[in-house]
Protein backbone atom coordinates (compact mmCIF):
# COMPACT_ATOMS: atom_id res chain seq x y z
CA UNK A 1 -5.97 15.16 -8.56
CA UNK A 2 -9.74 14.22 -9.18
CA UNK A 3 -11.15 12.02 -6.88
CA UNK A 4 -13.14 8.64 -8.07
CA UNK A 5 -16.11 7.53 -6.88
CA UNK A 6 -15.01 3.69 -5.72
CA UNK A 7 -18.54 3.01 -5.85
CA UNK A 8 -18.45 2.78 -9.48
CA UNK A 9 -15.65 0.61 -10.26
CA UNK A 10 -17.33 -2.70 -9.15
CA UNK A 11 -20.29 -1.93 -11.39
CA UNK A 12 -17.37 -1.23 -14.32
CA UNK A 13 -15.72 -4.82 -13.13
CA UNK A 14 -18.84 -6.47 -13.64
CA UNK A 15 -19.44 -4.90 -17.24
CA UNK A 16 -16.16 -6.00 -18.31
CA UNK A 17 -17.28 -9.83 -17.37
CA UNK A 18 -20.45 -9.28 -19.28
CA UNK A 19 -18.53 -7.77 -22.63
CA UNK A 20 -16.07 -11.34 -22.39
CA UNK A 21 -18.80 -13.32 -21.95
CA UNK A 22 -20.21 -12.18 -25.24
CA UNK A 23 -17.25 -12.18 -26.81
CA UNK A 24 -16.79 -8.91 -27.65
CA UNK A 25 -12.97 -8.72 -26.96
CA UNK A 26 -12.72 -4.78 -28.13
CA UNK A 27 -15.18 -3.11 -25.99
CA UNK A 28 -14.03 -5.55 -23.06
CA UNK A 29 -10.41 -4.09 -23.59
CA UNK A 30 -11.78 -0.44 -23.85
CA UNK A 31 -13.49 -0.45 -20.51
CA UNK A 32 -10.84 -2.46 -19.08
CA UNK A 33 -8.44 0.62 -19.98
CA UNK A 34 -10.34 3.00 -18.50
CA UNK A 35 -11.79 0.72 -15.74
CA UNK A 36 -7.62 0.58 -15.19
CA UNK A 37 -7.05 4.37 -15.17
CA UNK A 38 -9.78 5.05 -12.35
CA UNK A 39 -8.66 2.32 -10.30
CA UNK A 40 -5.03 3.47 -10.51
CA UNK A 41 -5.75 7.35 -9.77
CA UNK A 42 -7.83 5.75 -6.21
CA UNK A 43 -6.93 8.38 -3.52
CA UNK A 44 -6.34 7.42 0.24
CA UNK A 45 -6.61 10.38 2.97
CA UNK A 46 -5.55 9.04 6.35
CA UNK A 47 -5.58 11.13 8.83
CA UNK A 48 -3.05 11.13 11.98
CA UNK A 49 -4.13 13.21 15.09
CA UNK A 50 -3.89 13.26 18.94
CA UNK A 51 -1.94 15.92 21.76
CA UNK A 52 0.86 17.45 21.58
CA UNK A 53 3.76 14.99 21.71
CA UNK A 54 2.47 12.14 21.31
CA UNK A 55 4.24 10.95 18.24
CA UNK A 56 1.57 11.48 15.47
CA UNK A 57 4.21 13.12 13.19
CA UNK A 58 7.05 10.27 14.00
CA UNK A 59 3.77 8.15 12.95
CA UNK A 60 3.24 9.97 9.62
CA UNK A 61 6.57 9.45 8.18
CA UNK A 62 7.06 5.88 9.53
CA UNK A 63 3.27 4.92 7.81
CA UNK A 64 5.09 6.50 4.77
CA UNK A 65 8.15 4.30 4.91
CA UNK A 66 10.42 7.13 6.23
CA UNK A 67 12.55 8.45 8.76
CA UNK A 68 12.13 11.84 10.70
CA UNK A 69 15.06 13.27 9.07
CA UNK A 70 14.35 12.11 5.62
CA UNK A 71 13.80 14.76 2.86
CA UNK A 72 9.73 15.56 2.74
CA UNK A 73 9.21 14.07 6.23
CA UNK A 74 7.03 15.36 8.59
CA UNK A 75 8.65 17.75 11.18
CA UNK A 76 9.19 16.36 14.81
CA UNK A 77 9.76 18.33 18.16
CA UNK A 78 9.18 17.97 21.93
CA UNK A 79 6.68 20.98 21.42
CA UNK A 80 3.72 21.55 19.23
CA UNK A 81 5.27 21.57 15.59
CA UNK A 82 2.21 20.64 13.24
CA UNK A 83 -0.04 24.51 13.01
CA UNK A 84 -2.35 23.25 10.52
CA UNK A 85 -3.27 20.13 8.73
CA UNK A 86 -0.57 19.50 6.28
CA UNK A 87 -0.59 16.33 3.77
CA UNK A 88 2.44 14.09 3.14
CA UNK A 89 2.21 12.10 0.25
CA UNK A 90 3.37 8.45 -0.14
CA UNK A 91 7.37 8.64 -1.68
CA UNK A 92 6.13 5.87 -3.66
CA UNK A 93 2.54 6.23 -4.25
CA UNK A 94 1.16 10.50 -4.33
CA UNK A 95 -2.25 8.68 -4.34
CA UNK A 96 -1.75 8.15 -0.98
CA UNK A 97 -1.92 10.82 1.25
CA UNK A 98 -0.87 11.38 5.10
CA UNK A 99 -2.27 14.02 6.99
CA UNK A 100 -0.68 15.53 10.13
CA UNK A 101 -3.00 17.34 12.27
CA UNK A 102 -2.20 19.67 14.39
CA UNK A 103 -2.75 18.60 18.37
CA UNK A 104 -6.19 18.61 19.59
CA UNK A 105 -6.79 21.02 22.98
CA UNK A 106 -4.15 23.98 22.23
CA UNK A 107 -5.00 27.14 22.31
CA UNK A 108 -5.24 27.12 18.81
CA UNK A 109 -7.53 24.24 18.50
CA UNK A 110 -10.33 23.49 20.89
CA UNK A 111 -12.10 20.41 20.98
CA UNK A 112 -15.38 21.88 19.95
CA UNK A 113 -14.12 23.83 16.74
CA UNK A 114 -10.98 21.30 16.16
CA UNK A 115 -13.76 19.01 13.62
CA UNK A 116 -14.27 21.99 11.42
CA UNK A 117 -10.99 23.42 10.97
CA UNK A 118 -9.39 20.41 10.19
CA UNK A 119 -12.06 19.83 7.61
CA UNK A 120 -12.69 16.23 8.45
CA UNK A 121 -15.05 15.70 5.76
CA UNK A 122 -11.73 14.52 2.91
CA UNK A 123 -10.40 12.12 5.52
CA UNK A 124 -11.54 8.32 4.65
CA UNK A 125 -10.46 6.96 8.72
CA UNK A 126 -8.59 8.77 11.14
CA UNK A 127 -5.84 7.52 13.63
CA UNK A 128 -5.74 8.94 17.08
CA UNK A 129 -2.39 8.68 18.67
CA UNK A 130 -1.29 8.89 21.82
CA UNK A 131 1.98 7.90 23.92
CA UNK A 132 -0.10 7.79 27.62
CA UNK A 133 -3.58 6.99 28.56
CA UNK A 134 -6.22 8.66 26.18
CA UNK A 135 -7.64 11.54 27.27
CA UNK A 136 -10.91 13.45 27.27
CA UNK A 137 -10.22 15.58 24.20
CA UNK A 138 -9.61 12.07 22.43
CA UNK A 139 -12.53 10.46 23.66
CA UNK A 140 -14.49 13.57 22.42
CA UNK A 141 -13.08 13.56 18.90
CA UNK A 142 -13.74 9.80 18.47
CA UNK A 143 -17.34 10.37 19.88
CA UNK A 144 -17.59 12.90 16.80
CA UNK A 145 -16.56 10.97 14.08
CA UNK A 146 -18.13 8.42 15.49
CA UNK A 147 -21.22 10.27 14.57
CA UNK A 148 -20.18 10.98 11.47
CA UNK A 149 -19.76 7.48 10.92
CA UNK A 150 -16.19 7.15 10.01
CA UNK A 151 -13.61 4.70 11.34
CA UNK A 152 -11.30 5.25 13.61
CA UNK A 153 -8.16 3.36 15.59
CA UNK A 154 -6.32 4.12 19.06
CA UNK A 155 -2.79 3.86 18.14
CA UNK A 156 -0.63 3.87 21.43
CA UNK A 157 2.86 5.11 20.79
CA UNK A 158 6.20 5.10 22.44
CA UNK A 159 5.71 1.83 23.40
CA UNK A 160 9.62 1.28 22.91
CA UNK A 161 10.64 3.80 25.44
CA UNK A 162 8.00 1.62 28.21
CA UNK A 163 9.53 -1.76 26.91
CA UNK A 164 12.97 -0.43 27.67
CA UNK A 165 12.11 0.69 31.40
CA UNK A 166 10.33 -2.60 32.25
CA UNK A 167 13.32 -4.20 30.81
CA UNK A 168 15.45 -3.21 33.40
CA UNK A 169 12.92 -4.98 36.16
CA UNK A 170 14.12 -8.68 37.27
CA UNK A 171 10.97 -10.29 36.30
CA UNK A 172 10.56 -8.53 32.96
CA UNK A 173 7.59 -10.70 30.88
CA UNK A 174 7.30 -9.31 27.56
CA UNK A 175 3.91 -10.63 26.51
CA UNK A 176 2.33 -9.80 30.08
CA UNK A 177 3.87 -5.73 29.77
CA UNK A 178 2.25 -5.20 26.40
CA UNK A 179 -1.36 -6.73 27.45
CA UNK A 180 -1.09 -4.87 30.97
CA UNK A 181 -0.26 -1.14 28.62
CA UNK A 182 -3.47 -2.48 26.55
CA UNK A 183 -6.04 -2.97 29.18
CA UNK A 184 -5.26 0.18 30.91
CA UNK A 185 -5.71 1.67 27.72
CA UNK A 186 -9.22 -0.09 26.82
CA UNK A 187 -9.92 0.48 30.24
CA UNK A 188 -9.39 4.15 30.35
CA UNK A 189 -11.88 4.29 27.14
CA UNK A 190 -14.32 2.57 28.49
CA UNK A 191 -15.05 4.17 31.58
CA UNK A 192 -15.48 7.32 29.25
CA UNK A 193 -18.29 5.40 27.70
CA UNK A 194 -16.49 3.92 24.58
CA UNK A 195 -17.72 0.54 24.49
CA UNK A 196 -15.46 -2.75 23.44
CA UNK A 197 -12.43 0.18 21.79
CA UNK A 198 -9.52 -2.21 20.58
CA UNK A 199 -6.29 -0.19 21.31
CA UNK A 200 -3.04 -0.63 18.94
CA UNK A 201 0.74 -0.42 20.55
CA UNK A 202 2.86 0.46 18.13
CA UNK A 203 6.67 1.47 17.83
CA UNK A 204 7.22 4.98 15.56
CA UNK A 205 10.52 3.59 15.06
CA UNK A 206 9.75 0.33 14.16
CA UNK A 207 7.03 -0.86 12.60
CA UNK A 208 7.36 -4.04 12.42
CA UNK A 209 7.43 -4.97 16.33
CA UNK A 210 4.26 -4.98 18.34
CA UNK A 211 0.93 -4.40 16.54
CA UNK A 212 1.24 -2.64 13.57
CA UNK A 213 0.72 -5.53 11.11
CA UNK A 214 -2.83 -5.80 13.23
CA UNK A 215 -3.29 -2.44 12.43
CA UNK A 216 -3.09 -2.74 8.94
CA UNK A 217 -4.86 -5.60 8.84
CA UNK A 218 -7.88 -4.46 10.59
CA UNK A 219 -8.06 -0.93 8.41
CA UNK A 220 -7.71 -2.57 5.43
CA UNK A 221 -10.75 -4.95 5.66
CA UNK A 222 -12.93 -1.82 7.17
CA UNK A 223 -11.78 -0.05 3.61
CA UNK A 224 -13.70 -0.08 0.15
CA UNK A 225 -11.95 -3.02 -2.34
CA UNK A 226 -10.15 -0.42 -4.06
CA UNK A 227 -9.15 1.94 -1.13
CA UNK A 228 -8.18 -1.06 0.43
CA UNK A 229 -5.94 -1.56 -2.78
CA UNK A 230 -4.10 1.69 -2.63
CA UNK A 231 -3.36 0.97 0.96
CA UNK A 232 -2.12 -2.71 0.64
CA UNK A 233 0.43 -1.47 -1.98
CA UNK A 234 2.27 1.51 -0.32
CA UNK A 235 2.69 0.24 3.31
CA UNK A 236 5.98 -1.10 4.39
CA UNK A 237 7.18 -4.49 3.49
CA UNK A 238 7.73 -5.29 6.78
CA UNK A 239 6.11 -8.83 7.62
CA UNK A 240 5.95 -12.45 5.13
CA UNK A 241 2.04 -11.85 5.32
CA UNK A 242 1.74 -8.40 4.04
CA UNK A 243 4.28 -9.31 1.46
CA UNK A 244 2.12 -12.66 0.37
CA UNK A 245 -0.91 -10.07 0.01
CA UNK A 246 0.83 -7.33 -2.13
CA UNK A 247 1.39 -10.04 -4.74
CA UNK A 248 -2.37 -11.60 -4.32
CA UNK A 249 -3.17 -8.34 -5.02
CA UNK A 250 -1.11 -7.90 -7.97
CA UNK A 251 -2.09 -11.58 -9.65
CA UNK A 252 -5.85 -10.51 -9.71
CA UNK A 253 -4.95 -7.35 -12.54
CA UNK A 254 -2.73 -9.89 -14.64
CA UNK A 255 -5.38 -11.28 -16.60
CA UNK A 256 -7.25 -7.95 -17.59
CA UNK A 257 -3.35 -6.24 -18.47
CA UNK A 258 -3.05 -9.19 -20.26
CA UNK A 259 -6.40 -8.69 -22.32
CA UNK A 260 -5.25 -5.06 -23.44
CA UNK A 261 -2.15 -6.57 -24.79
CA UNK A 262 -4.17 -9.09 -26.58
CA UNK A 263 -6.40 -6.55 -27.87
CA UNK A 264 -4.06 -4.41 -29.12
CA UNK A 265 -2.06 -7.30 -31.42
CA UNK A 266 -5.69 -8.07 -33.33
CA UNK A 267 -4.80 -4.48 -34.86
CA UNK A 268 -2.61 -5.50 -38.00
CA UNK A 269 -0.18 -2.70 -37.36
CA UNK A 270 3.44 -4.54 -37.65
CA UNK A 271 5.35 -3.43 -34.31
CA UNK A 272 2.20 -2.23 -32.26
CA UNK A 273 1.95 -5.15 -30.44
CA UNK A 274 5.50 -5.19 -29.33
CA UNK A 275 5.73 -2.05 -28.31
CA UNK A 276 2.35 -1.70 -26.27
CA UNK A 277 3.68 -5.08 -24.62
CA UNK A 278 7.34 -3.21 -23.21
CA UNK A 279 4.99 -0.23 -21.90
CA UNK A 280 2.74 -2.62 -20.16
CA UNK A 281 5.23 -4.88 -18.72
CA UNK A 282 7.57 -1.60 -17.58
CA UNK A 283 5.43 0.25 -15.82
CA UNK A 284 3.29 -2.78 -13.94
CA UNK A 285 7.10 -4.45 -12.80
CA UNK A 286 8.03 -1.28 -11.52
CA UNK A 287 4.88 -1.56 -9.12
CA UNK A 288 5.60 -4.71 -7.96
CA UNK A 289 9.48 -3.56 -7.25
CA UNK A 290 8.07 -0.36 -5.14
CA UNK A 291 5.10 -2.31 -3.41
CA UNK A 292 7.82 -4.94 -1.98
CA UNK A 293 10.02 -1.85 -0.92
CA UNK A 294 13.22 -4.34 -2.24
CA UNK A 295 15.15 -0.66 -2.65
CA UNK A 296 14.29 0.22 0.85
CA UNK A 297 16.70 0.31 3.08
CA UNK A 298 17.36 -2.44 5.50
CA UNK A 299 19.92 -3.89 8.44
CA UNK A 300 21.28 -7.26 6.34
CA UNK A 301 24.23 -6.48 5.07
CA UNK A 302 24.97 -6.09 1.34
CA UNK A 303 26.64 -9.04 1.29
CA UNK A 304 24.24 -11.04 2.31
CA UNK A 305 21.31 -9.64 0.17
CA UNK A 306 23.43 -10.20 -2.60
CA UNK A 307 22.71 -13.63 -1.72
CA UNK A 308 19.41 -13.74 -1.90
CA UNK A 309 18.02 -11.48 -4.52
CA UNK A 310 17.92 -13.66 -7.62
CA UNK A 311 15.44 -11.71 -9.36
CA UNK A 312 17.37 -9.88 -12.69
CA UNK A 313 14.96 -7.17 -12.17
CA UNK A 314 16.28 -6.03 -8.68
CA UNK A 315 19.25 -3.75 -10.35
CA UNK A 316 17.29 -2.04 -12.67
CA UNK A 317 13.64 -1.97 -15.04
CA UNK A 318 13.69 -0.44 -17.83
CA UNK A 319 12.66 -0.73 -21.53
CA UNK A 320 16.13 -2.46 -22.69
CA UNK A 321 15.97 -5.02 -19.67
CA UNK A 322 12.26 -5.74 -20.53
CA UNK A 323 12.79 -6.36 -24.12
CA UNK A 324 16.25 -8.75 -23.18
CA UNK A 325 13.62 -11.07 -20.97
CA UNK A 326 11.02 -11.05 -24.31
CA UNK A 327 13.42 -12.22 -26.20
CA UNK A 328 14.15 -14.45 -24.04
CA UNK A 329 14.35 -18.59 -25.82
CA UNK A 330 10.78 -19.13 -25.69
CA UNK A 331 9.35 -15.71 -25.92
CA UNK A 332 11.81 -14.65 -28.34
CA UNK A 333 9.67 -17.44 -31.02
CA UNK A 334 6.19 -16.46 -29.52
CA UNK A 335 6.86 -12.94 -30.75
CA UNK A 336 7.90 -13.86 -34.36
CA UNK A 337 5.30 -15.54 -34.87
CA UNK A 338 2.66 -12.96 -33.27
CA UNK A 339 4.48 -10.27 -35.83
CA UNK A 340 3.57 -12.93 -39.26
CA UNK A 341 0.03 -13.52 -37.78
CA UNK A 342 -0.96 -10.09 -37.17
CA UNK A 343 -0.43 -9.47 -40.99
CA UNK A 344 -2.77 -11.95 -41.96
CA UNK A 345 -6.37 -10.88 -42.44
CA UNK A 346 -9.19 -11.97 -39.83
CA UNK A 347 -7.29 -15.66 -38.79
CA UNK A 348 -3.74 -14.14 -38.53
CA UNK A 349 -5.45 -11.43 -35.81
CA UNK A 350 -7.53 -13.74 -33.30
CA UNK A 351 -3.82 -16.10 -33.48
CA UNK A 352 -1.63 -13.16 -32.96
CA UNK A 353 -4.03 -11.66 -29.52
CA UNK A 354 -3.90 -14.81 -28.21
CA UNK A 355 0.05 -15.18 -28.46
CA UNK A 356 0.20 -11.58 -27.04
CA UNK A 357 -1.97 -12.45 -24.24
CA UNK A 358 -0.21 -15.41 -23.61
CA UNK A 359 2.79 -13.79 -23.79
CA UNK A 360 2.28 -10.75 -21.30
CA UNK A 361 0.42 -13.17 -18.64
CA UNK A 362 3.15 -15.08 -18.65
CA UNK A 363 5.86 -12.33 -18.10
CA UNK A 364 4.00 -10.66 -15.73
CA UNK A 365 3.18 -13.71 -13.55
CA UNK A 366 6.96 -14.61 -13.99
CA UNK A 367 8.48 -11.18 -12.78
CA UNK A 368 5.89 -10.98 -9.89
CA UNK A 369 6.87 -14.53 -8.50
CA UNK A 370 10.46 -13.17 -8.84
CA UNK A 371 10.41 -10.21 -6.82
CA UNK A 372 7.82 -11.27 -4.33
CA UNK A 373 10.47 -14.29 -3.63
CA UNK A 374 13.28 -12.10 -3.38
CA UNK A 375 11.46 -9.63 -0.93
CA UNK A 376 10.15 -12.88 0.77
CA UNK A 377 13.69 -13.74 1.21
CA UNK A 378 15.28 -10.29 2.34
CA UNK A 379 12.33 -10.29 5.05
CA UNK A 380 13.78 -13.82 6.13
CA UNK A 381 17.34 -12.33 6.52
CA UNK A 382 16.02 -9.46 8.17
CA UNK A 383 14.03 -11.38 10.54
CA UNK A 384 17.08 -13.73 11.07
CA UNK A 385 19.68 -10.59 12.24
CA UNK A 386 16.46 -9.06 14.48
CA UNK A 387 17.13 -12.45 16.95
């Protein structure tokens, strides 16, 4: 897949402004198309290294929304099982790219030619994992790209398996374990002359516990706007923040969806409209239903998210089930009338792109506030059996 230059699409944003502001609704729909197209083919290359066992490939798949024995996950192993860098796309999103490196000081690859081999160069941040202190071949790789000036984050794994042995002390503090594993972390980096390095725990196994959400957080604000997007959308659904910014992300593309469908039902082709509409609305719900994850699996029972999915959308989008919510009481007369406008000249065209424009920012807006309650909701329920 060719790569865009993010660089560009903020310039494109701002053209599209200038086109509306003269009133030039055509051109403004053009470039918003293809504005659209280059912002949707984004690419993401994380990549995930650090020694042998340490977890970076348990890391991969969870970051992916997967398990270790799920189809197209990332092999696992008390030895050395990643030989060369290997990318594992997003399930959901290809755009988004994983990449398991192989362990840094093998044999195989020394610190001093591990850079190179890897091919670094493709990778927007890297992750360095590790389930113990960090060592010197990790300090030496972050001092690298470092130079390169790329981003990087100290993930420290496992941190399950130290949870459950302090567990079993009599004066277990939760809170107090975690920042004690942190600060012997930091500390270790520091006296290897990394200065202020802020160290992530994090559970392979669950994301959601310990600092994950931080994680993402904190990578996603280092990121360009629309790397940043591409990210945002195919992480887990796994906290009531991250879900509240997949759908702020989603409300600021309504409007400019919206416009194309507008466009398009100025043309005085009977049935255009309509049908450009269903395409539009299809394929943007079904990115709200992935980015929420609300067919992921989860530990409420079925029962009980039965309960709390209202959303008509959560068994199934497709054409026929778009078309049944157009038609819908109030839509159903917006679109009769959009069909007689667009057939008259000049008047009949301006009337009918603003119905149509009406029509798909108000569908879209709708189904978004749907599914973003209903995966709002399942997170409650999730949250609730996790006590």
């Amino acid at each position: 897949m060719e790569n865009i230059d993010v660089k560009e699409l903020p310039a494109k944003r701002r053209e599209i402004e200038e086109a509306l502001k003269n009133n030039n609704l055509p051109i403004a729909a053009g470039m918003i198309q293809e504005y659209l197209k280059e912002f949707n083919n984004v690419e993401l290359n994380i990549a995930v290294t650090g020694e042998t066992g340490s977890g970076k490939s348990t890391f991969v798949n969870a970051f992916r929304g997967m398990k270790d024995n799920d189809d197209g996950a990332a092999p696992t192993g008390v030895v050395e099982t990643t030989m060369e860098a290997k990318a594992y796309s997003h399930p959901k999103y290809p755009n988004m790219q994983v990449w398991d490196l192989p362990g840094i000081g093998t044999a195989t690859f020394k610190p001093e030619e591990y850079l190179q081999k890897v091919e670094f160069d493709r990778f927007d941040f890297f992750i360095i994992v590790s389930s113990e202190r960090f060592r010197a071949n990790d300090i030496s790789l972050a001092k690298e790209i470092q130079k390169m000036k790329k981003n990087f984050y100290f993930v420290r794994s496992k941190i399950d398996n130290d949870m459950r042995a302090e567990e079993r002390k009599e004066k277990f503090d939760k809170a107090k374990t975690l920042e004690t594993i942190r600060q012997y972390c930091i500390k270790g980096l520091e006296d290897q002359g990394l200065g202020s390095p802020k160290v992530f725990l994090i559970s392979g196994f669950d994301l959601g516990l310990y600092d994950f959400p931080d994680l993402e957080e904190t990578m996603e604000k280092e990121l360009p706007d629309h790397k940043r997007h591409v990210l945002l959308l195919s992480i887990p659904n796994i906290t009531l923040k991250i879900n509240e910014r997949k759908k702020e992300a989603f409300i600021t593309n309504i409007w400019m969806l919206a416009l194309v469908s507008g466009s398009v039902a100025a043309i005085p082709i009977p049935g255009l409209s309509f049908a450009v509409d269903v395409s539009i609305l299809v394929i943007e719900i079904k990115k709200y239903y992935n980015a929420f994850g609300l067919d992921d699996e989860t530990n409420v029972p079925v029962e009980e998210l039965k309960a709390v999915l209202k959303s008509p959308l959560n068994k199934e989008i497709n054409k026929d089930v778009v078309v049944k919510l157009l038609q819908s009481a109030v839509l159903a007369g917006l679109t009769v009338i959009e069909y007689l406008f667009s057939n008259i000249p000049i008047v009949g065209s301006f009337a009918a792109a603003g119905i149509s424009f009406g029509t798909t920012y108000y569908m879209l807006t709708k189904c978004l506030n749907e599914l973003a309650d209903d995966a709002h909701n399942v997170l409650m329920k999730a949250l609730m059996a996790n006590e």
